[in-house]
PDB file of N, CA and C in Angstrom:
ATOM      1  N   UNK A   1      17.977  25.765 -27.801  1.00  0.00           N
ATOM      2  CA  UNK A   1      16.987  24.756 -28.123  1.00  0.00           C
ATOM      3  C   UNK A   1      17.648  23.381 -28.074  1.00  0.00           C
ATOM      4  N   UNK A   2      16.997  22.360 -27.768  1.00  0.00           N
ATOM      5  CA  UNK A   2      17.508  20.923 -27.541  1.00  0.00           C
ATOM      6  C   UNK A   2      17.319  20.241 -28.647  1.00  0.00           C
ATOM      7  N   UNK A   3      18.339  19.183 -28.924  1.00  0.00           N
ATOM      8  CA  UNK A   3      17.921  18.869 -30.394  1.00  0.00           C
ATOM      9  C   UNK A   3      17.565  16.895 -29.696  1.00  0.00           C
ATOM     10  N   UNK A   4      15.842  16.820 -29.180  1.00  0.00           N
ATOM     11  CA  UNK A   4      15.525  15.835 -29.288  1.00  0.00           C
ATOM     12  C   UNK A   4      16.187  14.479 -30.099  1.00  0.00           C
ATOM     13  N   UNK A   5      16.219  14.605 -31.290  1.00  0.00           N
ATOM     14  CA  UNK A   5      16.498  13.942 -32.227  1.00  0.00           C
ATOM     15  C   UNK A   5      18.207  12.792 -31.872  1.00  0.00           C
ATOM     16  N   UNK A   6      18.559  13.500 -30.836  1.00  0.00           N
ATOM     17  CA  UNK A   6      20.002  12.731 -30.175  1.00  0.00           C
ATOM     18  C   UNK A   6      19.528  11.882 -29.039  1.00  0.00           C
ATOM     19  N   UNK A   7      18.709  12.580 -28.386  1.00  0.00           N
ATOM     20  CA  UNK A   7      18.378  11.849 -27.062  1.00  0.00           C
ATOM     21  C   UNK A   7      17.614  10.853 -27.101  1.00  0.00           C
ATOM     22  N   UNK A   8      16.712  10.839 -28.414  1.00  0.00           N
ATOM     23  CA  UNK A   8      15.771  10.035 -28.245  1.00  0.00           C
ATOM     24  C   UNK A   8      16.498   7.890 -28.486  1.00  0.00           C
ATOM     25  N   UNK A   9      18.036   8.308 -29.086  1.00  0.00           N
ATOM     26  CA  UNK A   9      18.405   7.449 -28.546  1.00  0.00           C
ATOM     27  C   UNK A   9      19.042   6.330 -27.281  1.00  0.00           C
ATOM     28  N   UNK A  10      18.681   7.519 -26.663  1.00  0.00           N
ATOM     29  CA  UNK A  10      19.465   7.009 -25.109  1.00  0.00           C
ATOM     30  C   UNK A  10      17.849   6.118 -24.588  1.00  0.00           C
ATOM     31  N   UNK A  11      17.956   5.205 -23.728  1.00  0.00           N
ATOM     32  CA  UNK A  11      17.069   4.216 -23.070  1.00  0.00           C
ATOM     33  C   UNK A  11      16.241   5.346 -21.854  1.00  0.00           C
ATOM     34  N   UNK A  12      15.406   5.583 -21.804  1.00  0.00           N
ATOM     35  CA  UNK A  12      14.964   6.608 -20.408  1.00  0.00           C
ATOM     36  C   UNK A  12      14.517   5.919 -18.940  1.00  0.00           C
ATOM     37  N   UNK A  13      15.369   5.999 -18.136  1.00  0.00           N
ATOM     38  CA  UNK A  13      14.514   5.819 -16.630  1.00  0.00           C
ATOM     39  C   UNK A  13      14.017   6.909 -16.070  1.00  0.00           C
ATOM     40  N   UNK A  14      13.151   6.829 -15.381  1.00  0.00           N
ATOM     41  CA  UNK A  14      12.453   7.532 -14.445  1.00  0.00           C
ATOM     42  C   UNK A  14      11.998   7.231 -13.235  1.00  0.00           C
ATOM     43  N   UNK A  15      12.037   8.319 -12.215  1.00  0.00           N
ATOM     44  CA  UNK A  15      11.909   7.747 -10.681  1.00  0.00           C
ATOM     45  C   UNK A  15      10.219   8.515 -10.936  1.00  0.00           C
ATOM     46  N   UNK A  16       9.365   7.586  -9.264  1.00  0.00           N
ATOM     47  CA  UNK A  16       8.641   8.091  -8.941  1.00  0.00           C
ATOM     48  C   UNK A  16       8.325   7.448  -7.696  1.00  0.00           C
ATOM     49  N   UNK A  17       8.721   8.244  -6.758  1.00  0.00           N
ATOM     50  CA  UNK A  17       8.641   7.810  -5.409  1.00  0.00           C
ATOM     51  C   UNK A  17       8.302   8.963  -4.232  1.00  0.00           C
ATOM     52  N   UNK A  18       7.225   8.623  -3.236  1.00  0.00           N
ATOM     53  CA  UNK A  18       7.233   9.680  -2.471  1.00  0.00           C
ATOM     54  C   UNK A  18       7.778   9.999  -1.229  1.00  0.00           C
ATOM     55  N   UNK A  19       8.960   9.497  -0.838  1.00  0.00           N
ATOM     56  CA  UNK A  19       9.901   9.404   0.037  1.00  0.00           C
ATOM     57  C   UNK A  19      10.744   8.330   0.079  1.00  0.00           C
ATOM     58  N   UNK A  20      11.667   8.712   1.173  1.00  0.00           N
ATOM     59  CA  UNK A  20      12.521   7.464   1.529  1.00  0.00           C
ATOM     60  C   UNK A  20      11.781   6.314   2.341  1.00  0.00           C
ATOM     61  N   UNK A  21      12.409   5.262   2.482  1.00  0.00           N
ATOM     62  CA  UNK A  21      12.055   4.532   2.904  1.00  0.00           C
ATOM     63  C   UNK A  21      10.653   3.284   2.315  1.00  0.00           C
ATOM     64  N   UNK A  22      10.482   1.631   2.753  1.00  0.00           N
ATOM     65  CA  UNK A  22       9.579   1.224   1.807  1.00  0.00           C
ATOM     66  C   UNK A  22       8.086   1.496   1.731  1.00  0.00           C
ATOM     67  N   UNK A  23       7.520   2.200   2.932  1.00  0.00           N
ATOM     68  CA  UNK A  23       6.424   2.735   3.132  1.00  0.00           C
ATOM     69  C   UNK A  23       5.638   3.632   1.934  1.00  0.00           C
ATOM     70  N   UNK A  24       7.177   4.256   1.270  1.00  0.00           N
ATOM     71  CA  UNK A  24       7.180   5.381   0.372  1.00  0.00           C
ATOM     72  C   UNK A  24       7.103   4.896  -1.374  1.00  0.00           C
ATOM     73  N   UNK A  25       7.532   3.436  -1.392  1.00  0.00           N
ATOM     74  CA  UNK A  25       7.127   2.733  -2.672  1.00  0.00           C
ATOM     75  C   UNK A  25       6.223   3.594  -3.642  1.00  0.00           C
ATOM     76  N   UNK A  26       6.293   3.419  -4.666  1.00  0.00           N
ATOM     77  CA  UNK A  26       5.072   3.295  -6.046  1.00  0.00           C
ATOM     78  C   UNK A  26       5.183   1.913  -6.372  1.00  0.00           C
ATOM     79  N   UNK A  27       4.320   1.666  -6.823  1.00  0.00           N
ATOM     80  CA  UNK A  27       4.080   0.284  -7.726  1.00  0.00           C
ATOM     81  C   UNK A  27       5.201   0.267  -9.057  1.00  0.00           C
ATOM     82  N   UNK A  28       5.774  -0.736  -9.142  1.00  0.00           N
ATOM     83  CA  UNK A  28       6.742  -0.816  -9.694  1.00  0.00           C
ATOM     84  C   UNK A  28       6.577  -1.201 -11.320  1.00  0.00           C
ATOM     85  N   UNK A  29       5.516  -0.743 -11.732  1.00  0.00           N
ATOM     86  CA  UNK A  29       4.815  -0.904 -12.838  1.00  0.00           C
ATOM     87  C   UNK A  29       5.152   0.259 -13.817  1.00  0.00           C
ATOM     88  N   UNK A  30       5.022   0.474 -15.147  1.00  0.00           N
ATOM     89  CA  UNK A  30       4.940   1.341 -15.953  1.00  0.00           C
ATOM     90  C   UNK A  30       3.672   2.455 -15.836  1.00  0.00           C
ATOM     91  N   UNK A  31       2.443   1.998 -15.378  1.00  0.00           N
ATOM     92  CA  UNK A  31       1.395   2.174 -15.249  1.00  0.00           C
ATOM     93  C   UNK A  31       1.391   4.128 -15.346  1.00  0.00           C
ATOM     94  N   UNK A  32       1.855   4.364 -14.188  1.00  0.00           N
ATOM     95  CA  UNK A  32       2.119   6.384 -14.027  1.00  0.00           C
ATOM     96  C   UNK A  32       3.166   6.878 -14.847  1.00  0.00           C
ATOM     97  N   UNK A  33       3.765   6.269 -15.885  1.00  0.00           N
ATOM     98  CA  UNK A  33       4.814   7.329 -16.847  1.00  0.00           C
ATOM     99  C   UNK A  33       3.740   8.129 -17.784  1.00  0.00           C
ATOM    100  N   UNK A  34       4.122   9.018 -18.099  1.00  0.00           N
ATOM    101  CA  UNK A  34       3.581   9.806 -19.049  1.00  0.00           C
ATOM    102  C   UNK A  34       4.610  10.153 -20.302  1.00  0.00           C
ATOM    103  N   UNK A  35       4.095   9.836 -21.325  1.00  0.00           N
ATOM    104  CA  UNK A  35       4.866  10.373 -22.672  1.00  0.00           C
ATOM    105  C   UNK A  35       5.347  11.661 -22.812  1.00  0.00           C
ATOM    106  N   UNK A  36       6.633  11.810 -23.336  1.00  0.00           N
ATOM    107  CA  UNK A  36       7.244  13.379 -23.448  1.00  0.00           C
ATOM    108  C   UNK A  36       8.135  13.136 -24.958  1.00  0.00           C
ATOM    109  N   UNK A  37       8.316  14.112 -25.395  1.00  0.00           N
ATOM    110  CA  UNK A  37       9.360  14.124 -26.055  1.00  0.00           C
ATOM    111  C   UNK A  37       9.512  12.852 -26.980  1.00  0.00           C
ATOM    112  N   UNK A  38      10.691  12.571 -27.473  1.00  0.00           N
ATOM    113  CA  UNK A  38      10.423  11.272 -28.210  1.00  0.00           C
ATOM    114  C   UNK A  38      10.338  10.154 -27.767  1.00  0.00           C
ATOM    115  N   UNK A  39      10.338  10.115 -26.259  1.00  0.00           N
ATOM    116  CA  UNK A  39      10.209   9.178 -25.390  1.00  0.00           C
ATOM    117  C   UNK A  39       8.752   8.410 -25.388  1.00  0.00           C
ATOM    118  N   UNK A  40       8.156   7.568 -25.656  1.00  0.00           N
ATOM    119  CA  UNK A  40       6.897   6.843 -25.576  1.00  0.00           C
ATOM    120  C   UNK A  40       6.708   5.846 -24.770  1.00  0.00           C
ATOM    121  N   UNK A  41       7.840   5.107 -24.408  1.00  0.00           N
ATOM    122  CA  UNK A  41       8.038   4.308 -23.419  1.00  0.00           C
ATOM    123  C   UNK A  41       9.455   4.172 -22.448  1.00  0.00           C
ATOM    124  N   UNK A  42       9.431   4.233 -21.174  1.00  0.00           N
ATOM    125  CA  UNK A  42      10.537   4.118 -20.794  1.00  0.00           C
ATOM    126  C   UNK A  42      11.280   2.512 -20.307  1.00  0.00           C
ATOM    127  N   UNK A  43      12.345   2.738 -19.849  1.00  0.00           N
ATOM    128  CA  UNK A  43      13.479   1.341 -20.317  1.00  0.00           C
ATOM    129  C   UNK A  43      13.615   1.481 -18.798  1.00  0.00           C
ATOM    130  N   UNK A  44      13.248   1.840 -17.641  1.00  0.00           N
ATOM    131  CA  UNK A  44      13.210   1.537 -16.454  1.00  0.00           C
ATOM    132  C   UNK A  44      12.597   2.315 -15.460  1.00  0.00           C
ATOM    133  N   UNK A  45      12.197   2.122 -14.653  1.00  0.00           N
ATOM    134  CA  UNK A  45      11.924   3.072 -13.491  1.00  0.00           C
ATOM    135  C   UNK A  45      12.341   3.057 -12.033  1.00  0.00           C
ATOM    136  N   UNK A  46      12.555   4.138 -11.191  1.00  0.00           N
ATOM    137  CA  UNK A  46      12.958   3.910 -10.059  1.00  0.00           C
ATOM    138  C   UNK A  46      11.615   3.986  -8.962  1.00  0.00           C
ATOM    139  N   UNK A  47      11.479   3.329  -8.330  1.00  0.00           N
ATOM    140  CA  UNK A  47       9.998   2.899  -7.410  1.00  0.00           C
ATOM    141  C   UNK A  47       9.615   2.836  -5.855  1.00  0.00           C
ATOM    142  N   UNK A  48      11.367   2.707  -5.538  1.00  0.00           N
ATOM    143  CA  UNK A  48      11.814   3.315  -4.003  1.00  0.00           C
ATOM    144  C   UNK A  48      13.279   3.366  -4.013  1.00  0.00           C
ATOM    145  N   UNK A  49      13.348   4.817  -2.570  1.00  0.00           N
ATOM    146  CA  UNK A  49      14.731   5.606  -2.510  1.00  0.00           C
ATOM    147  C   UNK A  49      15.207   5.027  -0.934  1.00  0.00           C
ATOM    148  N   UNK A  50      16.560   4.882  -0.749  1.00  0.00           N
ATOM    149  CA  UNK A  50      16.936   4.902   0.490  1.00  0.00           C
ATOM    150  C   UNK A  50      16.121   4.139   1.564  1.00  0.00           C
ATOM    151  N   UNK A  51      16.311   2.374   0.992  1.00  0.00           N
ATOM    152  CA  UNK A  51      15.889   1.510   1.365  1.00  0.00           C
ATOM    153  C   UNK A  51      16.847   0.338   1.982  1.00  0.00           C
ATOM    154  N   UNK A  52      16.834  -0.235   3.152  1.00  0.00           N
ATOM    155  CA  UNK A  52      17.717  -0.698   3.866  1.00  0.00           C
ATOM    156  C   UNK A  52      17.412  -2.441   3.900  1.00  0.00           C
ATOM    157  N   UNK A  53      18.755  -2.961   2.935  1.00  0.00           N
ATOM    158  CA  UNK A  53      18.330  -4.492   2.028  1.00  0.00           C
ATOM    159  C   UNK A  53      19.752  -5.140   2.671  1.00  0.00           C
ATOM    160  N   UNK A  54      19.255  -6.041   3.481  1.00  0.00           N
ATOM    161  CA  UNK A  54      20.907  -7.010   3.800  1.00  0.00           C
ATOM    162  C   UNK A  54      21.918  -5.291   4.219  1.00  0.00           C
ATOM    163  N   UNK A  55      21.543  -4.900   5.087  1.00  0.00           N
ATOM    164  CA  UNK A  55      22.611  -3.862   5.921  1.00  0.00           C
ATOM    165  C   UNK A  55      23.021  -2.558   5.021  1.00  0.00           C
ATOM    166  N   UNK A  56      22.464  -2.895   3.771  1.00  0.00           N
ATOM    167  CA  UNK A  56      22.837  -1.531   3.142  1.00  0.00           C
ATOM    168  C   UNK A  56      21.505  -0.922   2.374  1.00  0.00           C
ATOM    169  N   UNK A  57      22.310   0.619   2.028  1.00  0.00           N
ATOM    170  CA  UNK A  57      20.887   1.239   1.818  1.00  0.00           C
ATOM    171  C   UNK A  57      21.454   1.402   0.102  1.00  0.00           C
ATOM    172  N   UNK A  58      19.735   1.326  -0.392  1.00  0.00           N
ATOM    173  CA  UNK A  58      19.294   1.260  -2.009  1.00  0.00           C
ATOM    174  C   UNK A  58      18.494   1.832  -1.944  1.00  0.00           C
ATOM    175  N   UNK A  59      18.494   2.315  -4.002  1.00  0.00           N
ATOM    176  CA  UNK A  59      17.777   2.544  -4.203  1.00  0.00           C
ATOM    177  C   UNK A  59      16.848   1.705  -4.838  1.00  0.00           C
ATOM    178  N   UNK A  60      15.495   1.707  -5.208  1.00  0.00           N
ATOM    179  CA  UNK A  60      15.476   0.155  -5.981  1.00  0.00           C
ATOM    180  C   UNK A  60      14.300   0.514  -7.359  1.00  0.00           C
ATOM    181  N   UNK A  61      14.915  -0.063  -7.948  1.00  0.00           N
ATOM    182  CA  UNK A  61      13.973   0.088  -9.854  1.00  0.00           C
ATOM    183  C   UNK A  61      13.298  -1.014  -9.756  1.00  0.00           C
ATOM    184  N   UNK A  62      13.203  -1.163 -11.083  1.00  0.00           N
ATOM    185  CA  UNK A  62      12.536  -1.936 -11.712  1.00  0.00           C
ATOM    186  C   UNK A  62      13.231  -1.908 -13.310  1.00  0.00           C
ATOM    187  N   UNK A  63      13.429  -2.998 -13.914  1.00  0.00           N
ATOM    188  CA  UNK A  63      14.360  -3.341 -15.650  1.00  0.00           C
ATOM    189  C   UNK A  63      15.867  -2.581 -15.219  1.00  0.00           C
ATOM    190  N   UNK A  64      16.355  -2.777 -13.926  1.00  0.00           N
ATOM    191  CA  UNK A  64      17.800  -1.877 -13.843  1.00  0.00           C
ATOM    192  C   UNK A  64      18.758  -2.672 -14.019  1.00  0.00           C
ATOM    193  N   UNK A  65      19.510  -2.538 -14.799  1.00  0.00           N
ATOM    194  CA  UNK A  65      20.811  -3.645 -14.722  1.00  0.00           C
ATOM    195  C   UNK A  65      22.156  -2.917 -14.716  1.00  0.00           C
TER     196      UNK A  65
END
């Protein structure tokens, strides 16, 4: 069993993207997270994968530092 009660201090990101490339974007909004666990809001999200910015490839969030 997992003991929530530790994790719920860590910050949560989450991806949601439906492929590579920028075609494959989500809106870079909070808007599609869903609540789990002690999590109620998350501290970033990822919004596109394997995206090609100034010659190199990213991934790209949103609140990522």
């Amino acid at each position: 069993m997992y003991n929530f009660s530790v994790a719920s201090f860590s910050p949560l990101r989450y991806w949601n993207v439906f492929g590579p490339g920028p075609m494959a974007e989500t809106p870079s909004d909070f808007k599609d997270y869903r609540a789990f666990g002690p999590w109620k809001t998350p501290s970033s999200k990822q919004f596109g994968q394997q995206e090609s910015v100034c010659g190199q490839t990213l991934n790209r969030c949103s609140n990522c530092s």
